[in-house]
PDB file of N, CA and C in Angstrom:
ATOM      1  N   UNK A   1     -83.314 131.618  53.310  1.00  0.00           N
ATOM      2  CA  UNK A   1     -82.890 130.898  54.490  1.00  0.00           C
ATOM      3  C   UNK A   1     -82.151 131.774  55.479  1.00  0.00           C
ATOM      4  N   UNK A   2     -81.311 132.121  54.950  1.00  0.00           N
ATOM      5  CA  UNK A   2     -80.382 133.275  55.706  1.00  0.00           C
ATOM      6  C   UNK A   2     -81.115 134.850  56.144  1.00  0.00           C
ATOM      7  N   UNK A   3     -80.910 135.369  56.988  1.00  0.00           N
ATOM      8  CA  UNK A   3     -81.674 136.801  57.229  1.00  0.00           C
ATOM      9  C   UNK A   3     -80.772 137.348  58.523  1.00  0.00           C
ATOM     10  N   UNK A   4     -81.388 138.787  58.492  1.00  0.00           N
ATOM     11  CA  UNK A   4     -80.667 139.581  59.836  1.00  0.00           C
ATOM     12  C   UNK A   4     -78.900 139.175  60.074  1.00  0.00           C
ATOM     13  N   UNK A   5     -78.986 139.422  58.896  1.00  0.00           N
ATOM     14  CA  UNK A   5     -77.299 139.387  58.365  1.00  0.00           C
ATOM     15  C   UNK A   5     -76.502 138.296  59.209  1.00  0.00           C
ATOM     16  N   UNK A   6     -77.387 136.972  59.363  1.00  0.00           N
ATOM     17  CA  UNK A   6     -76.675 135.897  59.045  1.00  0.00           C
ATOM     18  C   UNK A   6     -76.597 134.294  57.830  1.00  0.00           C
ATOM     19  N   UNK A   7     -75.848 133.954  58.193  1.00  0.00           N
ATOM     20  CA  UNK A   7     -75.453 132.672  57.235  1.00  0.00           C
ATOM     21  C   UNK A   7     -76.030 131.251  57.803  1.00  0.00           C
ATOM     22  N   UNK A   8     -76.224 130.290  56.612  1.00  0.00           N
ATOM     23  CA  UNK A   8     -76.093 129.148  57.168  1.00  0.00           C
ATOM     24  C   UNK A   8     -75.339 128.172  56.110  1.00  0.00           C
ATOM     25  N   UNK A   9     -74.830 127.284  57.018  1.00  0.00           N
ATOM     26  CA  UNK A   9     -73.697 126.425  56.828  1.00  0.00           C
ATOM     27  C   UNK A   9     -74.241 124.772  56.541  1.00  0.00           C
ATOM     28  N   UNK A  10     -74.145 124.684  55.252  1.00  0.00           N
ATOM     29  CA  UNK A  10     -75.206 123.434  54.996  1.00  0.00           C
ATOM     30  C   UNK A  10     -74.609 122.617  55.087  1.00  0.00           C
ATOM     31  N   UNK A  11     -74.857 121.563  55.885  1.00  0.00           N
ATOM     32  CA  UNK A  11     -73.819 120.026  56.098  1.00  0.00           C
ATOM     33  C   UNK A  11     -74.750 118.921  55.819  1.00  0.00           C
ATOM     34  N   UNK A  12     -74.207 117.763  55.694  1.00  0.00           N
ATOM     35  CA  UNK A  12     -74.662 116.132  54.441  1.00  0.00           C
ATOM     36  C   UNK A  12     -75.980 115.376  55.638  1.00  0.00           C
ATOM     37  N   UNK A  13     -75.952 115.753  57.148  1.00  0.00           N
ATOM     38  CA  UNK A  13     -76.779 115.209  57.959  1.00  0.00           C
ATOM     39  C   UNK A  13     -77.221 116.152  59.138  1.00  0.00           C
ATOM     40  N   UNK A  14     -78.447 115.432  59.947  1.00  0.00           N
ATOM     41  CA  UNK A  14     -78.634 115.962  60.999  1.00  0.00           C
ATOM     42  C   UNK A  14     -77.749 116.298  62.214  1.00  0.00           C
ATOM     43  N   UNK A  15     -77.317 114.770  61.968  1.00  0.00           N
ATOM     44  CA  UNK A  15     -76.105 114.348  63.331  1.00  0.00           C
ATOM     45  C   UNK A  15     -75.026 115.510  62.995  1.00  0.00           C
ATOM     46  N   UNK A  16     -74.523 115.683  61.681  1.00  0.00           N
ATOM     47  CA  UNK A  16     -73.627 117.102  61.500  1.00  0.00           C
ATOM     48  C   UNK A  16     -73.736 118.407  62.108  1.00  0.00           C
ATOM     49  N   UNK A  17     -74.967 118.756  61.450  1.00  0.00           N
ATOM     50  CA  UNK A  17     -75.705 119.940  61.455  1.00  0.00           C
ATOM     51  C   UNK A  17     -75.294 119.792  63.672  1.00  0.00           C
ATOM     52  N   UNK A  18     -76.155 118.910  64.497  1.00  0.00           N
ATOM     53  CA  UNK A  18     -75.814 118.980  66.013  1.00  0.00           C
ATOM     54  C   UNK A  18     -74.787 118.762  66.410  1.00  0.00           C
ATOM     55  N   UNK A  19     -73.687 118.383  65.510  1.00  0.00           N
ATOM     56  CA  UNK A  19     -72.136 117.908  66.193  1.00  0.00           C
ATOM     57  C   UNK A  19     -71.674 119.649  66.316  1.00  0.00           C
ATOM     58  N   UNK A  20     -71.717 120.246  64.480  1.00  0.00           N
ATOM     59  CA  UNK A  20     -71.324 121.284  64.516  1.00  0.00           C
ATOM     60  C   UNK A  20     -71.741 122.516  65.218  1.00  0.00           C
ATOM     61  N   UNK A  21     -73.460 122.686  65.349  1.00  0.00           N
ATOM     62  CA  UNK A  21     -73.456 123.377  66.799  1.00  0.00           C
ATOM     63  C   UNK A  21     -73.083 123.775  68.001  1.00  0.00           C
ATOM     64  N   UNK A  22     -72.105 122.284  68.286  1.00  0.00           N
ATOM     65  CA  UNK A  22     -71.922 121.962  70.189  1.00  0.00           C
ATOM     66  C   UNK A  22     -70.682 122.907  69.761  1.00  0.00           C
ATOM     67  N   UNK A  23     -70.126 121.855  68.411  1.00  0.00           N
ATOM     68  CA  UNK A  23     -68.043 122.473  68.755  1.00  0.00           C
ATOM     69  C   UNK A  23     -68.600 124.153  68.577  1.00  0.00           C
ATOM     70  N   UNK A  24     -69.187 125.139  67.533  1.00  0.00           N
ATOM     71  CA  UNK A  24     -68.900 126.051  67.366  1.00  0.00           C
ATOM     72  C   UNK A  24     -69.580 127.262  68.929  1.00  0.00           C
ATOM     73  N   UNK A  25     -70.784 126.321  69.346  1.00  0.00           N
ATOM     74  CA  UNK A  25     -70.969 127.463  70.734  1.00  0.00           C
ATOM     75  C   UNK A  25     -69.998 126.960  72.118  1.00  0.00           C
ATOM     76  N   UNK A  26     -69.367 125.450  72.025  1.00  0.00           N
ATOM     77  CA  UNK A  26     -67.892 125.656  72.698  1.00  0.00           C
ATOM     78  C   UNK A  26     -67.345 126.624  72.349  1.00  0.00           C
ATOM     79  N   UNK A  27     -67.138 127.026  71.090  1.00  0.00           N
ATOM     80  CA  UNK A  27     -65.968 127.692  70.728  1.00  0.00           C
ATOM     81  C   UNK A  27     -66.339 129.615  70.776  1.00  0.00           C
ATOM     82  N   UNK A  28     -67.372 129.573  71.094  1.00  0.00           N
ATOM     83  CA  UNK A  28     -68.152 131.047  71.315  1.00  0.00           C
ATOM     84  C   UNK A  28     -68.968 131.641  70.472  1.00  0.00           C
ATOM     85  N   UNK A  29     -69.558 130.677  69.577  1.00  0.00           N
ATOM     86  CA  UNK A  29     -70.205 131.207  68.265  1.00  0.00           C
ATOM     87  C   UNK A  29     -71.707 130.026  68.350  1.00  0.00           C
ATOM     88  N   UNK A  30     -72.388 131.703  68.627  1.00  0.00           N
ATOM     89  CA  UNK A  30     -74.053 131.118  68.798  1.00  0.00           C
ATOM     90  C   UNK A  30     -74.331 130.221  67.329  1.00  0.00           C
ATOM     91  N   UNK A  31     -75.095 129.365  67.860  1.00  0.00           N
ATOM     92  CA  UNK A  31     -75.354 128.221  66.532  1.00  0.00           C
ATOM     93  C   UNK A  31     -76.592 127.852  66.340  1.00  0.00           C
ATOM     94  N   UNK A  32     -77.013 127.827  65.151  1.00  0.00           N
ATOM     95  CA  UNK A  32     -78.480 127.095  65.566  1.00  0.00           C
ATOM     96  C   UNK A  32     -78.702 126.119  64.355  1.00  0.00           C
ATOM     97  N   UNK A  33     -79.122 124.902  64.545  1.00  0.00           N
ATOM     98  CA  UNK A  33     -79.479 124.091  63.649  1.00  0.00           C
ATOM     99  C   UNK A  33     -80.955 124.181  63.185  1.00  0.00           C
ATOM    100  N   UNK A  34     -81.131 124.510  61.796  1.00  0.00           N
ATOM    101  CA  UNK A  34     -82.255 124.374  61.048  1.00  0.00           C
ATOM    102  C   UNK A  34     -82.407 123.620  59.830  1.00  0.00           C
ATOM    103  N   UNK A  35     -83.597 122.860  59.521  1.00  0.00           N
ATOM    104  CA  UNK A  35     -83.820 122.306  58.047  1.00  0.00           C
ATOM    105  C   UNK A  35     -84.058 123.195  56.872  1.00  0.00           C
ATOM    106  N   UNK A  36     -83.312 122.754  56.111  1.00  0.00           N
ATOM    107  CA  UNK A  36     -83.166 123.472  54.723  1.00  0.00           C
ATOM    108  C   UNK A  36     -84.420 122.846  53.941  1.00  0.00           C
ATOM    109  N   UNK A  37     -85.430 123.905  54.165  1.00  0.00           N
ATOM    110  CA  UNK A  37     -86.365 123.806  53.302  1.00  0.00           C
ATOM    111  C   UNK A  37     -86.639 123.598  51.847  1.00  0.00           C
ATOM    112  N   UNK A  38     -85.362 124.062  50.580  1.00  0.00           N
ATOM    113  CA  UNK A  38     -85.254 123.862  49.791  1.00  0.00           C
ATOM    114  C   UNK A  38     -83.450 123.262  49.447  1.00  0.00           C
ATOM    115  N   UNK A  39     -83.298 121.731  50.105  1.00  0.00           N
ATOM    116  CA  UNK A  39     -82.375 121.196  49.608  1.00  0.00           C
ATOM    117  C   UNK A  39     -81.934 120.643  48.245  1.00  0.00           C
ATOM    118  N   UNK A  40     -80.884 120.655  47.618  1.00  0.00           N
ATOM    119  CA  UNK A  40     -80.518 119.742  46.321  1.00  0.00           C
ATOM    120  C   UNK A  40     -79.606 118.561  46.592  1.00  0.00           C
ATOM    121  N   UNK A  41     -79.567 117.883  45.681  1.00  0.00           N
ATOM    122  CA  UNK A  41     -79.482 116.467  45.863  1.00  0.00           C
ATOM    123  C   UNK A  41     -77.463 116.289  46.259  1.00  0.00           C
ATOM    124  N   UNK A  42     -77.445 117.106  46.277  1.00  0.00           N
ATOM    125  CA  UNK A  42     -75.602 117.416  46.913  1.00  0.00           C
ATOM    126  C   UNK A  42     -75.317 117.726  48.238  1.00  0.00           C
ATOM    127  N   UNK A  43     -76.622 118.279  48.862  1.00  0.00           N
ATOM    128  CA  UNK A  43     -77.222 118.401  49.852  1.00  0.00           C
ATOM    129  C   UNK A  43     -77.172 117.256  51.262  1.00  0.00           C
ATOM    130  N   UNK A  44     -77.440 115.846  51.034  1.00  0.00           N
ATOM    131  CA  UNK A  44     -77.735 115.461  51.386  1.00  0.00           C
ATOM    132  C   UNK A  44     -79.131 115.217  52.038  1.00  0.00           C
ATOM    133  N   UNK A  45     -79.540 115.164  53.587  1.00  0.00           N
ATOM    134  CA  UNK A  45     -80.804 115.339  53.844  1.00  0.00           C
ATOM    135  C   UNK A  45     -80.922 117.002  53.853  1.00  0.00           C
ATOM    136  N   UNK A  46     -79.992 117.741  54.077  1.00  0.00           N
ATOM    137  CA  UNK A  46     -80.733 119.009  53.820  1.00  0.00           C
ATOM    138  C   UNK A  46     -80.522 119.978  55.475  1.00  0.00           C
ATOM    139  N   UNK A  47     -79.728 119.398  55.940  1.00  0.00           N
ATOM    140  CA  UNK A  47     -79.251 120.852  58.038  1.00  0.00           C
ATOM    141  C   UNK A  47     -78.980 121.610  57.429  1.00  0.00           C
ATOM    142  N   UNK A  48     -78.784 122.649  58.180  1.00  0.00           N
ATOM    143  CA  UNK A  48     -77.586 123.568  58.151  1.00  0.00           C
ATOM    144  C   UNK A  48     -77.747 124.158  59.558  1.00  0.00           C
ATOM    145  N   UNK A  49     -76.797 124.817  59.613  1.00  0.00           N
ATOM    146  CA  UNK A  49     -76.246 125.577  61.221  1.00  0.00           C
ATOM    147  C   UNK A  49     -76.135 127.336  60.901  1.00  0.00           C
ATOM    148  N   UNK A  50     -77.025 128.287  61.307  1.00  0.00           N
ATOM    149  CA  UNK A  50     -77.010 129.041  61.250  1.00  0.00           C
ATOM    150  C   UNK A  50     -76.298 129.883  62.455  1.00  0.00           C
ATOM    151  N   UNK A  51     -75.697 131.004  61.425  1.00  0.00           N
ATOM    152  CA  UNK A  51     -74.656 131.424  62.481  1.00  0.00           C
ATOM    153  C   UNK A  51     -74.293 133.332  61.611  1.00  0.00           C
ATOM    154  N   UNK A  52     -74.346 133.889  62.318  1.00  0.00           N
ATOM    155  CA  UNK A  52     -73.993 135.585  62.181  1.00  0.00           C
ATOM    156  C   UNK A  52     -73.218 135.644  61.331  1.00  0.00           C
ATOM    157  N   UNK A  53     -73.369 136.497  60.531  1.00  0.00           N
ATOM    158  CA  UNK A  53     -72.543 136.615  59.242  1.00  0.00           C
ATOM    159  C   UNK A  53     -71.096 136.786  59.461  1.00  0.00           C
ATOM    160  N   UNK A  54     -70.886 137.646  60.659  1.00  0.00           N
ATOM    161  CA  UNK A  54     -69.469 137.920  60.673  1.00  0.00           C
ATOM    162  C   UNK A  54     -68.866 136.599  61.405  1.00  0.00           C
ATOM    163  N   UNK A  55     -69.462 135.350  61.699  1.00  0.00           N
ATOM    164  CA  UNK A  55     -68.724 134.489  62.269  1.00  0.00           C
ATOM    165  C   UNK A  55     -68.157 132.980  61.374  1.00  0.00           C
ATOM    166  N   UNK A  56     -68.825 133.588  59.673  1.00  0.00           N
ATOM    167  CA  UNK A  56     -68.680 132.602  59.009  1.00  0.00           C
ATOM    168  C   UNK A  56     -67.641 131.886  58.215  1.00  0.00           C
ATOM    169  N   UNK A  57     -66.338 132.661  58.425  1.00  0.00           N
ATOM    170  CA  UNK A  57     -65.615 132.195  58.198  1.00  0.00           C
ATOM    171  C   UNK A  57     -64.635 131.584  59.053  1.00  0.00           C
ATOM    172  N   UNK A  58     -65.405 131.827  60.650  1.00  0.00           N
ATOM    173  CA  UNK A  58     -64.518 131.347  61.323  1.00  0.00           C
ATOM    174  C   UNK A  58     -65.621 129.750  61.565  1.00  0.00           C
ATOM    175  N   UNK A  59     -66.654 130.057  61.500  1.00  0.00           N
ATOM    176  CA  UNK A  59     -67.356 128.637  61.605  1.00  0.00           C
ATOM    177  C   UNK A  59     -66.545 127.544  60.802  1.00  0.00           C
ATOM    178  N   UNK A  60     -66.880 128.030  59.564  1.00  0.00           N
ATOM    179  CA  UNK A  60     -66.439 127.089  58.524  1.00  0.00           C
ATOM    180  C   UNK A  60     -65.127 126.169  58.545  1.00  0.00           C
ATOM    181  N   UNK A  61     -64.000 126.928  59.073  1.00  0.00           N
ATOM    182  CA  UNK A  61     -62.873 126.713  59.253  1.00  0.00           C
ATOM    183  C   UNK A  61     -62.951 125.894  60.511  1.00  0.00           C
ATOM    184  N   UNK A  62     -63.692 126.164  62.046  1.00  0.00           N
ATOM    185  CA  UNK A  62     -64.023 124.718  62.943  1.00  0.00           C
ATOM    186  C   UNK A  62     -64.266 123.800  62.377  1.00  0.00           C
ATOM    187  N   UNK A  63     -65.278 123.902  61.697  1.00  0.00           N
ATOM    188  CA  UNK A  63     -66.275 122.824  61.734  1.00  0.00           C
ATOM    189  C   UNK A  63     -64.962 121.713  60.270  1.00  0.00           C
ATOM    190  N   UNK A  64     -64.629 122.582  59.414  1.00  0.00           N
ATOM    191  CA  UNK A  64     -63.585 121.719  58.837  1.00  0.00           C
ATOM    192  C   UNK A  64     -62.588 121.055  59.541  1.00  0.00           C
ATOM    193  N   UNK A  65     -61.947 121.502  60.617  1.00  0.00           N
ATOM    194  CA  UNK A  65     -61.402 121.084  61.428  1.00  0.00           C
ATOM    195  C   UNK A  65     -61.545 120.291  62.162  1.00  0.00           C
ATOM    196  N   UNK A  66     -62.995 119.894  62.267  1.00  0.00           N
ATOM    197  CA  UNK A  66     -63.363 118.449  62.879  1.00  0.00           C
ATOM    198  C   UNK A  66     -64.030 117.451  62.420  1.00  0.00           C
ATOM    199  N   UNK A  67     -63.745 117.403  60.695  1.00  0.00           N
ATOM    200  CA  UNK A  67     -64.057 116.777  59.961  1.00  0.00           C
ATOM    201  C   UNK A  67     -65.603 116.671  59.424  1.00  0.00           C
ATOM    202  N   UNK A  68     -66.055 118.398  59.479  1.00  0.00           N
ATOM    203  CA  UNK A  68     -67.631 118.360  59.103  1.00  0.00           C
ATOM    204  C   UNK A  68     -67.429 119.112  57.557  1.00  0.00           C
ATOM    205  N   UNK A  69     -68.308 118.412  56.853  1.00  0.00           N
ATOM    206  CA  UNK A  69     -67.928 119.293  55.291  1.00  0.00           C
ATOM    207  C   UNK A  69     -69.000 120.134  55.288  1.00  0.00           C
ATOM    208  N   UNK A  70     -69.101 121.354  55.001  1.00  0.00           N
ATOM    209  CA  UNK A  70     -69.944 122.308  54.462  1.00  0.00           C
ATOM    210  C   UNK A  70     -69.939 122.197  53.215  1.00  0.00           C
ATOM    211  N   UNK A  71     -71.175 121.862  52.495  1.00  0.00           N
ATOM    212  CA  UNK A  71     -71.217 121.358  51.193  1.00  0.00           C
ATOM    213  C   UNK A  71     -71.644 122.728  50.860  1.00  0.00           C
ATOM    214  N   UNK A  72     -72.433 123.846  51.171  1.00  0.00           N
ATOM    215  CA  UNK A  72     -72.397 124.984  50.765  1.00  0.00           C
ATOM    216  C   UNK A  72     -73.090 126.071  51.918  1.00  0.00           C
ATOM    217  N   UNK A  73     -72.636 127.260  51.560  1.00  0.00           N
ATOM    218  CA  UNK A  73     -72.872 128.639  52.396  1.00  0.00           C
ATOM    219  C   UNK A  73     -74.156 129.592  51.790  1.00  0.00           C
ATOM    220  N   UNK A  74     -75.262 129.467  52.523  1.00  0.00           N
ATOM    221  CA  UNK A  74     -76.027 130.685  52.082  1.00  0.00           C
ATOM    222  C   UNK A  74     -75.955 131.679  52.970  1.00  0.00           C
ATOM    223  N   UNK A  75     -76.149 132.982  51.870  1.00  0.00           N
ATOM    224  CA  UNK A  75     -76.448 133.841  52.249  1.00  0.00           C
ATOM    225  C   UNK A  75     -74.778 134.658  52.903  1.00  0.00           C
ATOM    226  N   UNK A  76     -73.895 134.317  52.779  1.00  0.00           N
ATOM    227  CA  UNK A  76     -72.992 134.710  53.197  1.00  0.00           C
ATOM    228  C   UNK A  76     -71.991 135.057  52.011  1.00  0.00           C
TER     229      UNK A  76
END
């Protein structure tokens, strides 16, 4: 899922996966929402928000901050 040394940030819905996009390229961090081709059932439906490796710990920490859970990190 992850490549060209970035991460993605797997969240429980779609509507997540596009909330967390808007706040993190407000916040200066290119975002992109993609389907997780191979989700598990903890997963939910299966977004995630892909984002540059070096920006992933600051993603994570927004997007917690506005009440989005990252149920898990690939590739990072």
């Amino acid at each position: 899922m992850a490549n060209n040394g970035q991460s993605v940030l797997v969240v429980r819905s779609v509507t997540s996966a596009m909330r967390g996009q808007k706040l993190l390229e407000n916040s200066g961090i290119s975002a992109y929402v993609q389907r997780n081709t191979a989700p598990n059932s903890n997963q939910g439906c299966g977004y995630g928000i892909r984002v540059s490796g070096g920006d992933v710990a600051k993603a994570a920490g927004i997007l917690a901050g506005a009440g989005i859970k990252v149920v898990e990190i690939q590739g990072g």
